[in-house]
Every structure is written in C-alpha cells, then in structure tokens.
Protein backbone atom coordinates (compact mmCIF):
# COMPACT_ATOMS: atom_id res chain seq x y z
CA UNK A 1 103.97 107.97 96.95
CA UNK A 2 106.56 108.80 99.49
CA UNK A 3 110.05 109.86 98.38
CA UNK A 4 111.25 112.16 95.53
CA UNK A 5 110.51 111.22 92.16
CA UNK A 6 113.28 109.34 90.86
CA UNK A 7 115.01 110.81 87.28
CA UNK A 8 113.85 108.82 84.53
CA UNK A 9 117.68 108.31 83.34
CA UNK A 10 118.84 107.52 87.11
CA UNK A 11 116.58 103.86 86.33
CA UNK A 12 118.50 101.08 84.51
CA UNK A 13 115.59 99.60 81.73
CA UNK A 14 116.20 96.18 82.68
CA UNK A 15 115.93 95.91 86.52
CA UNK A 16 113.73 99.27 86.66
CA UNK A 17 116.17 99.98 90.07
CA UNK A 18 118.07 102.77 90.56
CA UNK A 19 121.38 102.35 88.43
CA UNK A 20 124.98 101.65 90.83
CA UNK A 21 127.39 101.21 88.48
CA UNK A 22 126.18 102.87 85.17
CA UNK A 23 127.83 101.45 82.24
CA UNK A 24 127.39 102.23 78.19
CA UNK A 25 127.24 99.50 75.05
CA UNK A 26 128.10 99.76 71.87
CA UNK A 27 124.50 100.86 71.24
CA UNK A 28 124.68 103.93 73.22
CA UNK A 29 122.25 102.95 76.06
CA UNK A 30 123.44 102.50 79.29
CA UNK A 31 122.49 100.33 82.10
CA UNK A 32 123.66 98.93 85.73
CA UNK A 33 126.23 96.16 85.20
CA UNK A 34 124.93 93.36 86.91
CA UNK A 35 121.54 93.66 84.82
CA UNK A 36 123.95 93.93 81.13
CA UNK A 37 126.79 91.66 82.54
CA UNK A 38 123.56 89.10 82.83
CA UNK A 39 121.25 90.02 79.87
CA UNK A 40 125.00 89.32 77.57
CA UNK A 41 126.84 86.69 79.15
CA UNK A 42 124.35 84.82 81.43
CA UNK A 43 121.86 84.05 78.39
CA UNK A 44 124.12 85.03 75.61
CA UNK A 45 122.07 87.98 73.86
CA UNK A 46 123.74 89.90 71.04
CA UNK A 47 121.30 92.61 70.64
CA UNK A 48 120.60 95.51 72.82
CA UNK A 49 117.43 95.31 75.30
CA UNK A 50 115.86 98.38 74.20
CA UNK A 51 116.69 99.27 70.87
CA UNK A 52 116.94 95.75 69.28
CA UNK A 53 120.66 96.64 67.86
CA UNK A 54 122.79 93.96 67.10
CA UNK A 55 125.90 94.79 69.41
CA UNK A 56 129.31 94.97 67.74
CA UNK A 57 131.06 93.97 70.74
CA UNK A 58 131.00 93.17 74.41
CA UNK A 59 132.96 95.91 75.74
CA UNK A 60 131.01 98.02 78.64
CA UNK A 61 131.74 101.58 79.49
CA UNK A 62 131.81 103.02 82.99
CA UNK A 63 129.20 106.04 82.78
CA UNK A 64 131.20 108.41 85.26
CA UNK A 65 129.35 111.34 84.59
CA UNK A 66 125.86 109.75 85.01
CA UNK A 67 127.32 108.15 88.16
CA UNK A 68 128.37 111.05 89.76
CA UNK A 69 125.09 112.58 89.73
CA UNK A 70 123.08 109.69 90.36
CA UNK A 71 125.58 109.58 94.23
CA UNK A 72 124.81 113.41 94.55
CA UNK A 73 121.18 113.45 94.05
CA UNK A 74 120.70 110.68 96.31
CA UNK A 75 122.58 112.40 98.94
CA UNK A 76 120.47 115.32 98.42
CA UNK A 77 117.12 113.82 98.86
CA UNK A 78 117.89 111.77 102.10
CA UNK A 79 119.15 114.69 103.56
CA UNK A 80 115.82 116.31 102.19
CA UNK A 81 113.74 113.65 103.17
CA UNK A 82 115.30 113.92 106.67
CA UNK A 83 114.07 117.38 107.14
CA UNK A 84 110.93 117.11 105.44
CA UNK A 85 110.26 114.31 108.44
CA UNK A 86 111.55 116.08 111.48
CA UNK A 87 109.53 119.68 110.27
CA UNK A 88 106.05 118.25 108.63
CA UNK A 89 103.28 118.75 110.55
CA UNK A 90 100.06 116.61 111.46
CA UNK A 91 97.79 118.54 110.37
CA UNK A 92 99.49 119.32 107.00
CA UNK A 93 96.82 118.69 104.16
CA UNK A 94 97.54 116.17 100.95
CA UNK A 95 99.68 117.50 98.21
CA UNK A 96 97.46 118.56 95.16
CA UNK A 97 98.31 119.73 91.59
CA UNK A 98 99.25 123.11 91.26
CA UNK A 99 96.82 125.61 90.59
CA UNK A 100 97.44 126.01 87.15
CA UNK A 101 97.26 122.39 85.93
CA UNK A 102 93.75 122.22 84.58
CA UNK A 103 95.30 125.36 81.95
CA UNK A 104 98.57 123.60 81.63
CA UNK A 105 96.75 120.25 80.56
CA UNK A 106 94.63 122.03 78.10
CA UNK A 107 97.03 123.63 76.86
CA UNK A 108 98.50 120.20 75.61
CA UNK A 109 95.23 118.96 74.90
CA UNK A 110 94.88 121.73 72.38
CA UNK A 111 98.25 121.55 71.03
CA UNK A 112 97.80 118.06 70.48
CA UNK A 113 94.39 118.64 68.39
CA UNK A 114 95.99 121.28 66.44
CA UNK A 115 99.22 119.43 65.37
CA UNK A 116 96.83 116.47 64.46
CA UNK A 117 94.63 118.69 62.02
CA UNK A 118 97.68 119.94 60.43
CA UNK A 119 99.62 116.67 60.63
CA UNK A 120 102.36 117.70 62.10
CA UNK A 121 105.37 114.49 62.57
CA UNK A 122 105.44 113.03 66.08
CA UNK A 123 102.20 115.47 67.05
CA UNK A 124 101.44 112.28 69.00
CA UNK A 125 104.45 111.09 70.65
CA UNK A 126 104.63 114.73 71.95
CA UNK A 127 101.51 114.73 73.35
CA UNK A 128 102.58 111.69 75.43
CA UNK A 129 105.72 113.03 76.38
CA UNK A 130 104.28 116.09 77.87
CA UNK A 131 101.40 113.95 80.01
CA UNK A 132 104.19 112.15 81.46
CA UNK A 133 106.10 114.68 82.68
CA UNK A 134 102.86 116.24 84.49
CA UNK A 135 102.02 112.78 85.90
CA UNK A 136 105.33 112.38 87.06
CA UNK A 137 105.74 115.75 88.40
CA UNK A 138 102.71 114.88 90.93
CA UNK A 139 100.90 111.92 92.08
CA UNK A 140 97.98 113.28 92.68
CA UNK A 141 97.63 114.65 88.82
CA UNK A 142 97.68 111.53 87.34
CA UNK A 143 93.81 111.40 89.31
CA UNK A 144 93.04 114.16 87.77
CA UNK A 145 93.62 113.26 84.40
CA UNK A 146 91.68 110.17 84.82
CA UNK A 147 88.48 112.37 85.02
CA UNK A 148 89.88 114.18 81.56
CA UNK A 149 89.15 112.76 78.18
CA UNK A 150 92.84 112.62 77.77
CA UNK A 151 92.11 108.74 79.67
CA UNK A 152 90.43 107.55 76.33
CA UNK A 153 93.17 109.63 73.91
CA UNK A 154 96.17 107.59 75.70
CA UNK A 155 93.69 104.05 75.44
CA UNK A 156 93.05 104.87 72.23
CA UNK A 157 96.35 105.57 70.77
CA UNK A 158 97.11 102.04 72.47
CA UNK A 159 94.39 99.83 70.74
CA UNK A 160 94.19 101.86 67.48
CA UNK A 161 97.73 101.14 66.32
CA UNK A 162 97.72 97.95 67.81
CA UNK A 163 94.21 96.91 66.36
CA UNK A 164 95.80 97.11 63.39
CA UNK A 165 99.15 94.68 63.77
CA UNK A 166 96.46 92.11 65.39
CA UNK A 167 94.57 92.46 62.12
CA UNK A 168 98.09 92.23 59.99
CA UNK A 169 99.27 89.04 62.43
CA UNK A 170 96.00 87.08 62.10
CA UNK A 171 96.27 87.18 58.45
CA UNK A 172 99.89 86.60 58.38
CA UNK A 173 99.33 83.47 60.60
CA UNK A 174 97.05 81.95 57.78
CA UNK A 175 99.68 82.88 55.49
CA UNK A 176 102.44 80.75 57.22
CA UNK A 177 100.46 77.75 57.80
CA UNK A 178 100.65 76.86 53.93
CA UNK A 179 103.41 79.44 52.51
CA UNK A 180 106.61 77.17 52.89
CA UNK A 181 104.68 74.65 50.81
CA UNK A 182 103.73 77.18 48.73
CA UNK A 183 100.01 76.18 48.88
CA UNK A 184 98.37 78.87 50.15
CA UNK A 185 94.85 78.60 49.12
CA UNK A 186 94.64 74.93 50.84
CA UNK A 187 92.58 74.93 53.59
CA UNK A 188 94.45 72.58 55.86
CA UNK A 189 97.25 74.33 57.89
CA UNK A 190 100.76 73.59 58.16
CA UNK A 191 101.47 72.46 61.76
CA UNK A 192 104.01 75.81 63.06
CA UNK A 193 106.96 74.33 64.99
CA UNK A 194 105.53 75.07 68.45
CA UNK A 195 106.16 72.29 70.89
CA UNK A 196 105.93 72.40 74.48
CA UNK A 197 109.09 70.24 74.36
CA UNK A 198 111.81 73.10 73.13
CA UNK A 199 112.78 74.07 76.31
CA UNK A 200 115.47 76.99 76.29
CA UNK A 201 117.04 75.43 73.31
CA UNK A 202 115.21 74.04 69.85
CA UNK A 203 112.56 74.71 68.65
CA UNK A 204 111.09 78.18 67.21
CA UNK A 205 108.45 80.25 68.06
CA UNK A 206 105.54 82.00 66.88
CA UNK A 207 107.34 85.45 66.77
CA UNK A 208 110.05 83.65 64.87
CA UNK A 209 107.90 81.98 61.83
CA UNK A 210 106.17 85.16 61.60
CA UNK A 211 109.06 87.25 60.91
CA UNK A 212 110.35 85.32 58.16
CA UNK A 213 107.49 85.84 56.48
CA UNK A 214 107.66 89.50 56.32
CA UNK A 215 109.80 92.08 56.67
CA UNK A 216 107.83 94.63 58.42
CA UNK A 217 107.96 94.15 61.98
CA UNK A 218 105.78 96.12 64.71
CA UNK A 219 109.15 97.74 65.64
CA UNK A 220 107.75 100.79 63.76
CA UNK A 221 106.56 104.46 64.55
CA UNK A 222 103.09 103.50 65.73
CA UNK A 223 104.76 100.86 67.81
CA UNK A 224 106.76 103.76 69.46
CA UNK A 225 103.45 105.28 69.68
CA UNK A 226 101.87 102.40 71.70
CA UNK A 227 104.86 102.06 74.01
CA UNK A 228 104.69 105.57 74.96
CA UNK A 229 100.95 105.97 75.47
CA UNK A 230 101.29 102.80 77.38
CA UNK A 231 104.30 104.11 79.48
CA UNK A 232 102.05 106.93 80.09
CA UNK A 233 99.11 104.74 81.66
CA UNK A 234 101.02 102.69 83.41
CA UNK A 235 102.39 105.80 85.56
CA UNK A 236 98.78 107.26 85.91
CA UNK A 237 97.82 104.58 87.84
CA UNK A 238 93.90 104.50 87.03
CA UNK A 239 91.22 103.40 89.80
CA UNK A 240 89.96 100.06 89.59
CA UNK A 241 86.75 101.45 88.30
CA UNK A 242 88.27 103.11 85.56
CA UNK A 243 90.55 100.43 84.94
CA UNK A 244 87.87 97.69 84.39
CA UNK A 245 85.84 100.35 81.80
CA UNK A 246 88.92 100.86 80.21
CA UNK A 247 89.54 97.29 79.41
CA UNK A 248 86.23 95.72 78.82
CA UNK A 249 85.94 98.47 76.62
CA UNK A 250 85.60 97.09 72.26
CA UNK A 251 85.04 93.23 73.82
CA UNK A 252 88.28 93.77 75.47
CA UNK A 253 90.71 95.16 73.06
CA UNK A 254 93.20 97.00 75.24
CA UNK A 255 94.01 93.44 76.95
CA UNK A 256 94.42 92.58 73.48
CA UNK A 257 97.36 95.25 72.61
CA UNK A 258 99.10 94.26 75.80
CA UNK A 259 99.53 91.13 75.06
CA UNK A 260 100.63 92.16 71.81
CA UNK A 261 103.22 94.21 73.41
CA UNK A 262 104.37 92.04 75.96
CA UNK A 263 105.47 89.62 72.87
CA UNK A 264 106.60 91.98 70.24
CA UNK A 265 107.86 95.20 72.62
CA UNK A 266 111.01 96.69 74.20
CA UNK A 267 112.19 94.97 77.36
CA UNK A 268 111.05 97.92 79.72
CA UNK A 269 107.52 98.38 77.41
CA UNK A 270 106.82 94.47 78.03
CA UNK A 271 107.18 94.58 82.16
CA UNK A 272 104.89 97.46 81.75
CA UNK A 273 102.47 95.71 79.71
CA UNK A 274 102.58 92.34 82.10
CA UNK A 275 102.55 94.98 84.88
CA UNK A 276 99.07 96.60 83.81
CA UNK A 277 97.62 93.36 82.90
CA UNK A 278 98.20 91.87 86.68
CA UNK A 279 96.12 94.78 87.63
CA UNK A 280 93.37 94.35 84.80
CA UNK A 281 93.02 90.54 85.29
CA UNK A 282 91.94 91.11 89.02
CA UNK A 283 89.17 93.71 87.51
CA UNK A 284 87.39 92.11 84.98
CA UNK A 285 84.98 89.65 84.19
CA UNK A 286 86.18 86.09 83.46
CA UNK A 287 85.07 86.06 80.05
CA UNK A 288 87.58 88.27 79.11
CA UNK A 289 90.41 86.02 80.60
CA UNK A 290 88.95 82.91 79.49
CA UNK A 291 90.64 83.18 75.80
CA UNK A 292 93.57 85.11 75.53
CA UNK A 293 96.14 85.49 72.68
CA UNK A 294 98.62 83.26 72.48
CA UNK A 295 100.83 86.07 72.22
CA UNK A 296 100.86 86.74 76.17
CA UNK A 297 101.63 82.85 76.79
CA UNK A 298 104.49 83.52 74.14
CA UNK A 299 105.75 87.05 75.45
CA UNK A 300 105.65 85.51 79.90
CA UNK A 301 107.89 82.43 78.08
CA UNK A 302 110.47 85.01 76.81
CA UNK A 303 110.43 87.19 80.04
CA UNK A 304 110.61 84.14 82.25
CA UNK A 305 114.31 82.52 79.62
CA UNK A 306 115.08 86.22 80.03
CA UNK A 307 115.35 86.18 83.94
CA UNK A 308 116.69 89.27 83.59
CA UNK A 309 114.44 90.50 87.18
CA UNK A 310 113.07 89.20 90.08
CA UNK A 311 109.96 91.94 89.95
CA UNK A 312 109.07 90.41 86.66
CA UNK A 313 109.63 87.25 87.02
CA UNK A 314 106.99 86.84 90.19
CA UNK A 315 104.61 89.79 88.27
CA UNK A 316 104.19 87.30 85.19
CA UNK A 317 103.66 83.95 87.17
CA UNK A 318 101.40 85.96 89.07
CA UNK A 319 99.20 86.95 85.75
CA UNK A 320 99.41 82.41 85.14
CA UNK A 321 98.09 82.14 88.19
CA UNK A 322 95.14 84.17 87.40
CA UNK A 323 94.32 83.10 84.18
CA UNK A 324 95.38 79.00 83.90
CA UNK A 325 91.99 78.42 86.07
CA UNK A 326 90.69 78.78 81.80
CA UNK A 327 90.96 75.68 80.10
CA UNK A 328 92.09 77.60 77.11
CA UNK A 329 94.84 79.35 78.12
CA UNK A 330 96.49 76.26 79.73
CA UNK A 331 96.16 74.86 76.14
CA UNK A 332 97.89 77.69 74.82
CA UNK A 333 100.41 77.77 77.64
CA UNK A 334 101.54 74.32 77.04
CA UNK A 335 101.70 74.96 73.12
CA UNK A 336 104.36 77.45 73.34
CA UNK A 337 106.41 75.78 76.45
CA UNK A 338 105.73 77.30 79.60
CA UNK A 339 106.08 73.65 81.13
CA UNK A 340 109.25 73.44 80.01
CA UNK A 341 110.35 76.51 80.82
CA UNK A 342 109.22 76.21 84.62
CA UNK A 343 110.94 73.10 84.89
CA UNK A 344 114.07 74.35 84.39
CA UNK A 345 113.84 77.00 86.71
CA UNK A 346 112.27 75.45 89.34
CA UNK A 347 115.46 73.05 89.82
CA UNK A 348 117.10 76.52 89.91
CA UNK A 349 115.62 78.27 91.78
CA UNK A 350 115.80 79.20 95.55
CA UNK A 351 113.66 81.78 96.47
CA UNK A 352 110.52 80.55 98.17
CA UNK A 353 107.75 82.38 97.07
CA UNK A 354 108.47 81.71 93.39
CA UNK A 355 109.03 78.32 93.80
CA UNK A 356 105.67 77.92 95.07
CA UNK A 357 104.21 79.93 92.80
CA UNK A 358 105.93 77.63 90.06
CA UNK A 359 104.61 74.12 91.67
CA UNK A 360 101.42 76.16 91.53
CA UNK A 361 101.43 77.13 87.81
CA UNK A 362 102.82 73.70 86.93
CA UNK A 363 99.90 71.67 88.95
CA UNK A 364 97.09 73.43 86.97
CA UNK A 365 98.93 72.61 83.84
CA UNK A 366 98.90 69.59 84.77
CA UNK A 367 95.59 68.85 85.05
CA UNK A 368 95.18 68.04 81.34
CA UNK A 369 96.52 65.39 78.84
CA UNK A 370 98.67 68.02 77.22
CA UNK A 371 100.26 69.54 80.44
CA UNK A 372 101.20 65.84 81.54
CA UNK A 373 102.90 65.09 78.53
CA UNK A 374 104.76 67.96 78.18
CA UNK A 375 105.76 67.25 81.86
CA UNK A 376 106.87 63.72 81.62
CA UNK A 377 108.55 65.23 77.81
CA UNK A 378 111.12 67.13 80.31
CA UNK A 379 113.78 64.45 81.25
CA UNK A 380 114.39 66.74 84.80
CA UNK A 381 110.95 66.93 85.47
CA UNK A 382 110.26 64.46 88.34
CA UNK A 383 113.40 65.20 89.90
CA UNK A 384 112.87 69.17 89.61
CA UNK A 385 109.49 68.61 91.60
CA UNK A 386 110.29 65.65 93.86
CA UNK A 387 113.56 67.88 95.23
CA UNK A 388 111.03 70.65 96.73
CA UNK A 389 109.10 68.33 99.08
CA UNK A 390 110.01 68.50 102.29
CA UNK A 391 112.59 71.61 101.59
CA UNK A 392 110.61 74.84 100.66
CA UNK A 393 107.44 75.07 102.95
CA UNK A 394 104.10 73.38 103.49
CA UNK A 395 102.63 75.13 100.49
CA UNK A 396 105.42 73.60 98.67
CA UNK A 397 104.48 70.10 99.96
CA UNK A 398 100.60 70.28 99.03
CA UNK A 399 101.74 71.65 95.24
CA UNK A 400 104.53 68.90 94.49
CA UNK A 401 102.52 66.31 95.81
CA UNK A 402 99.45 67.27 94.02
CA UNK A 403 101.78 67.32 90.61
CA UNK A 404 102.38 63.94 91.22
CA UNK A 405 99.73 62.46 92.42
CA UNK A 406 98.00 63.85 88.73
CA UNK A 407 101.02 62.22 87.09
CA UNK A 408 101.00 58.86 88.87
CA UNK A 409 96.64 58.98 88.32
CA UNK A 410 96.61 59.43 84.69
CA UNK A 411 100.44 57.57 83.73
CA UNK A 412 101.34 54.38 84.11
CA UNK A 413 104.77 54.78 82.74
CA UNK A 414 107.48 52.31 84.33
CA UNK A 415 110.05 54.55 84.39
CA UNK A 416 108.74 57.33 86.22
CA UNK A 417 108.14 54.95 88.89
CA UNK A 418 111.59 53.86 88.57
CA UNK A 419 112.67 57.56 88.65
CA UNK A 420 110.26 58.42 92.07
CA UNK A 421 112.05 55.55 93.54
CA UNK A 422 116.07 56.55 92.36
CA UNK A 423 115.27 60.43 93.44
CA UNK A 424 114.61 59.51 97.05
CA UNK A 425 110.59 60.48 96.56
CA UNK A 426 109.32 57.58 97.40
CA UNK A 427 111.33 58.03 101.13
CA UNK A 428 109.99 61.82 100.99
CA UNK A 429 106.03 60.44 100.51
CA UNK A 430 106.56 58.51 103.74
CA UNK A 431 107.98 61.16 105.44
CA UNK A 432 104.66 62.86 104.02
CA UNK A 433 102.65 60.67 105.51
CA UNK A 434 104.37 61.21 108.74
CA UNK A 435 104.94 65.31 109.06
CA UNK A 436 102.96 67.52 110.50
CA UNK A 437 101.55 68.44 107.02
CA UNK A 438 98.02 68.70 105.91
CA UNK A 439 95.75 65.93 105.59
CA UNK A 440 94.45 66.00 102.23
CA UNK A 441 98.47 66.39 101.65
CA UNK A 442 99.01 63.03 103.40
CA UNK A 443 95.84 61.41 101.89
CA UNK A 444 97.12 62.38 97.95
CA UNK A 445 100.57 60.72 99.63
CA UNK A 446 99.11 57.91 100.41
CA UNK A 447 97.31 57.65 97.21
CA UNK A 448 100.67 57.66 95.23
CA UNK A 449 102.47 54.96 97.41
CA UNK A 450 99.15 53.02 96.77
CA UNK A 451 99.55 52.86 93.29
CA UNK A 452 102.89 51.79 92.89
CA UNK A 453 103.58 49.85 96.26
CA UNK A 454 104.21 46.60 94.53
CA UNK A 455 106.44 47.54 92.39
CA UNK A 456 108.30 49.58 95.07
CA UNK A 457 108.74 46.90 97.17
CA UNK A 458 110.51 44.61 94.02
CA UNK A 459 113.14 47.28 93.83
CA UNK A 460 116.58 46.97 95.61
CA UNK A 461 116.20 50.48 96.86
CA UNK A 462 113.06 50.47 98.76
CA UNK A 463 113.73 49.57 102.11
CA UNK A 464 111.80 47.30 104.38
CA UNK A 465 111.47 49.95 106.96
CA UNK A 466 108.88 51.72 104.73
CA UNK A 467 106.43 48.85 105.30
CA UNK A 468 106.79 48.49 108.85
C-alpha cells in the first residue's frame, strides 16, 4: 500500500475517512461532523454509533487538539512522500518485515498461551491488539502471519464466541414464536412481525423481537472479542486461497459469525464484516451462499436506512448482487424489507453506479411472487423505477424495463397501468422502442406496450401520436 499508515484515531468510525472537523458527543467518542451531524439529525439516532450509549444531548464539541495534529501530520507525510518520490530508486527492492518479526510474533504467541493457561482477564483481547499493531506497522507482515498458526487463533476466536450466540439465537427464535401467547410447547409458530412492507417506518424486526425476550445481548466481552479478532483479519488481508479455506472451513461457519456481526455489531465492526464477506462470496463455492442467515439480509437493511457512507452503501449491494442469484436468500431478503428499502432510495438517489446496482438488486427480487408483491406493496414504487429510464444510462434502461416488464407479465392490476400511464412511462417505452438502446431492451418494451395497449389508448392521456 502506498502512503503512510494512517493513525487509527486520525479515522472517523462512521465514514472510515480521515477526520476534518473532529468533534466529541456526550459519549466521549469523537467523529467528523458531517458523518455525526447525519447519523443524529438526518435519521434521528439517539444512541452513539460505537458504543450503543443513549446520548444525553445533541451538543457536539470541536476536538481542537485532535485537529491540530491530524493538519500537522498530514503536512508531514506529503512533504515526506514528496521526497521519498523524487530520491527512490528503480532498483530499490520491496519493503519486508523487519528482521526481528518472526521473535517479536512469538513472543506474543507465547504470551498469549501463557496468559490463557493461567487465565489471565483480557489475555485475548491483548493478543489481538498486539497483531494489529504489527500488521499495521507493515504490509507485508500481515503475509507473513498468514503462513503462522496465529491465521486459525484470530478465525477461531471469531466463530468460537460467535458459534455460541448462533446456538443461543436459534433457540431464542423458537422461544418467541409462541412466548407472547405464552404457549411455548405448541408446535405451530407465532408469525414474527417481519413484513417486507415496513419500509423505514413500522414494523419491527428480528433484532427487535429478540431483544425483548432477553436481556442479554451479544454486546458482551466475547462480542468485543469477535470484533477485535475480526478487525484484525480484516487488516491482514488473507490470499484468496487462504481466504476460501478459511471460510469453507466447519460447513462454513466464519460466514456464519459475519453475518452475525454485521446485524448485532458496532457500526465500524459491521462495514468490516460486509467488507470481508464481499471478498469471501467471490471465493467460495455456491453452496455456501445458497442459504444464508437471515441475519445478513437484516444487518445490509440497517446499513442501507443508515446511509451513513457511500463505501458501504455500494460494498453491501454489491454482496446482493452476489448472492440474490439463490432463490433462498431473495426469500429472506424480501421477508425483512430490502424491497422496500431500495425503493426509497432509489427515488433518492443520484449517483449512477448505485442506482444501477439498485434496479439490479430490485429486478432479481422481482422475479418471484413475493418480490412482486412487496414491490407493487410500495405506493412509490412504479414511479421510483419508471423515473430512471431514459435518465441514468443504458444499463439503467435494460434494469427498469426488465422490472416492469416482470410486473406487467405476472400483474394484471388496473391501477398500475393507470399509474405507467400518469408517470409519463408509457411515453418513455416508446421512446424505448425508438433509442439507440439494446434490442432485447426494445423487444421487453414492446412486450409491455403489448399488454396494455388497449387500455392505453381509452385513456385521455395517451396520445394519438404513439400509434402512428
């Protein structure tokens, strides 16, 4: 990696940039103001990212100190990195690890064993703490360390703990099917409150029901644990080899833990987790993205209501991408409201690579019965899509057309022909059919103005000139 390493308290843990204007809540964290100003006001949070806190007020501290340092260390390294450019030569060899980091890391390896024997407090979260820094201090050791059995310690310490909650949430799910009616032994479950149809408003959530029926959340020590060990993998960077052992590893249980963090972990510990499981979805074989926890479908919802950054917005619509192709998971992704969800932000949004990436997501949920009507649920829907044909690219076009060429196929509903007609879409398909788009684009055009020509043509707003 090019550049200096960046100080780990120089990063604000909700963009993951380089802090500009540093300021301090009522928790004690601090972070850059646009990302707070946003996470508070913008979506009305009253608890702090990281640590959970409720905040006691709204009040945000300029972090002078941290400020100052943060301008001089950047004017420091460019003038370094200046230098470093104009003197380095051609033939200078790779960086490697100093010569004493095979002693230095087992050293730690040994501490670590030690303090575990005697069971010494936070023996583990030490250990972690201590890989970091060596990763940090050097690219090039974080290779190392992959050929180490400190690899399987850090995997281990993620699954382990994790294991564990997964064990503790499936029975706790049984539990809340029947435990408001205060049946439990019944075999037939209590339908949870998860609609695709709640939007950013209404409705709860799977997180939500399972709290209330218990007070000990996986905001504990071995969740700390698992955040840090996770932290720690995410910054050694493992080779795609190593990566794909590492997660088909126990029928897949480390893609199990991240998805259990990405639901139930800190802000920063979740874009980590979504971050590592773009890479591991590319690796391994499809049977272990075929049927994922619904946790992951629950914990991209959250990040994507969050908006709190662009980098993890496109990162988890990227990891939907890659895993909707599963009949499954689109189940599952409807169930806790992804549709909805997109919907709203597509009408938002103007960036063009995510809204293509949105009209993707939303056209392979909508190949099903469920994805349709969870569509059609969303009274912006039609209008959302119809408003990005003909105004985004031709990539856009193919995806909005195909979206509504499945919902025109498979619904005969009057008003959303009414609706294709009032938004102008009906004008847009013709235009369709005219552009320089692609063919199969123009044929599913064609298909839709076949279907509903006749009643087009009865309504006061279609125009003659459409015919001809």
């Amino acid at each position: 990696m090019d550049g200096p390493d960046v100080p780990p308290f120089f990063i604000c843990p909700i963009s993951l940039q380089i802090m500009k204007d540093p300021v301090t809540i009522s928790t004690g964290m601090t972070y850059d103001r646009d990302s707070i100003q946003k996470w508070i006001l913008t979506y009305n949070n009253k608890s702090c990212p990281v640590t959970k806190q409720p905040l006691t007020d709204q009040n945000l501290t300029p972090n002078s100190t941290l400020l100052r340092l943060i301008e001089s260390w950047s004017i420091i390294n460019n003038n370094n990195n200046n230098r470093a450019k104009s003197s380095k030569k051609i033939d200078d060899p790779p960086s490697k690890p100093a010569s004493d980091f095979s002693f230095l890391l087992q050293k730690i390896i040994e501490d670590h064993d030690h303090q575990v024997s005697t069971d010494e407090p936070n023996s583990q979260i030490n250990f972690l703490r201590k890989i970091k820094v060596l990763v940090q201090e050097n690219d090039n050791n974080g290779v190392y360390i992959q050929e180490t059995h400190v690899m399987s310690l850090v995997v281990n310490l993620i699954t382990k703990s994790t294991d564990d909650e997964l064990e503790r949430k499936s029975t706790l799910k049984d539990l809340c099917y029947d435990c408001s009616s205060g049946d439990v032994g019944q075999s037939t479950p209590r339908t949870i409150p998860l609609t695709p149809y709640m939007g950013f408003t209404g409705g709860g959530s799977t997180q939500h029901t399972l709290d209330s029926c218990s007070h000990a959340g996986p905001h504990n020590e071995k969740f700390k644990i698992v955040e840090e060990a996770m932290t720690v993998l995410y910054l050694i960077k493992p080779s795609t080899e190593t990566l794909k052992k590492i997660s088909e590893d126990k029928n897949g249980l480390l893609i199990k833990s991240l998805s259990l963090i990405i639901q139930h972990g800190s802000y920063q510990a979740r874009i980590e987790a979504a971050l590592l499981l773009k890479s591991i979805f590319k690796v391994v074989d499809d049977n272990y993205k075929a049927d994922l926890q619904i946790d992951l479908f629950e914990g991209i919802t959250e990040i994507l209501k969050d908006q709190n950054s662009s980098q993890a917005t496109k990162v988890v619509l990227s990891i939907l991408i890659q895993v909707l192709q599963f009949p499954k998971n689109g189940i599952k992704a409807v169930k806790v409201g992804v549709v909805w969800v997109l919907v709203e932000l597509l009408a938002e949004s103007r960036e063009k690579r995510n809204i293509e990436i949105m009209l993707s997501v939303l056209e392979q949920l909508c190949r099903t019965a469920e994805g349709r009507s969870a569509f059609l649920a969303h009274p912006a829907s039609v209008a959302a899509v119809s408003s990005k044909i003909l105004m985004v690219s031709q990539i856009a076009n193919e995806k909005a057309v195909k979206i509504l060429v499945l919902i025109c196929r498979f619904c005969k509903n009057s008003w959303v022909v009414q609706e294709l007609m009032e938004m102008g879409c009906v004008a847009k398909l013709f235009m369709v059919v005219q552009a320089e788009c692609s063919l199969k684009t123009k044929e599913k055009a064609k298909e839709i103005i076949g279907f509903h020509i006749k009643a087009w043509n009865k309504s006061p707003c279609f125009s003659t000139c459409f015919i001809v």
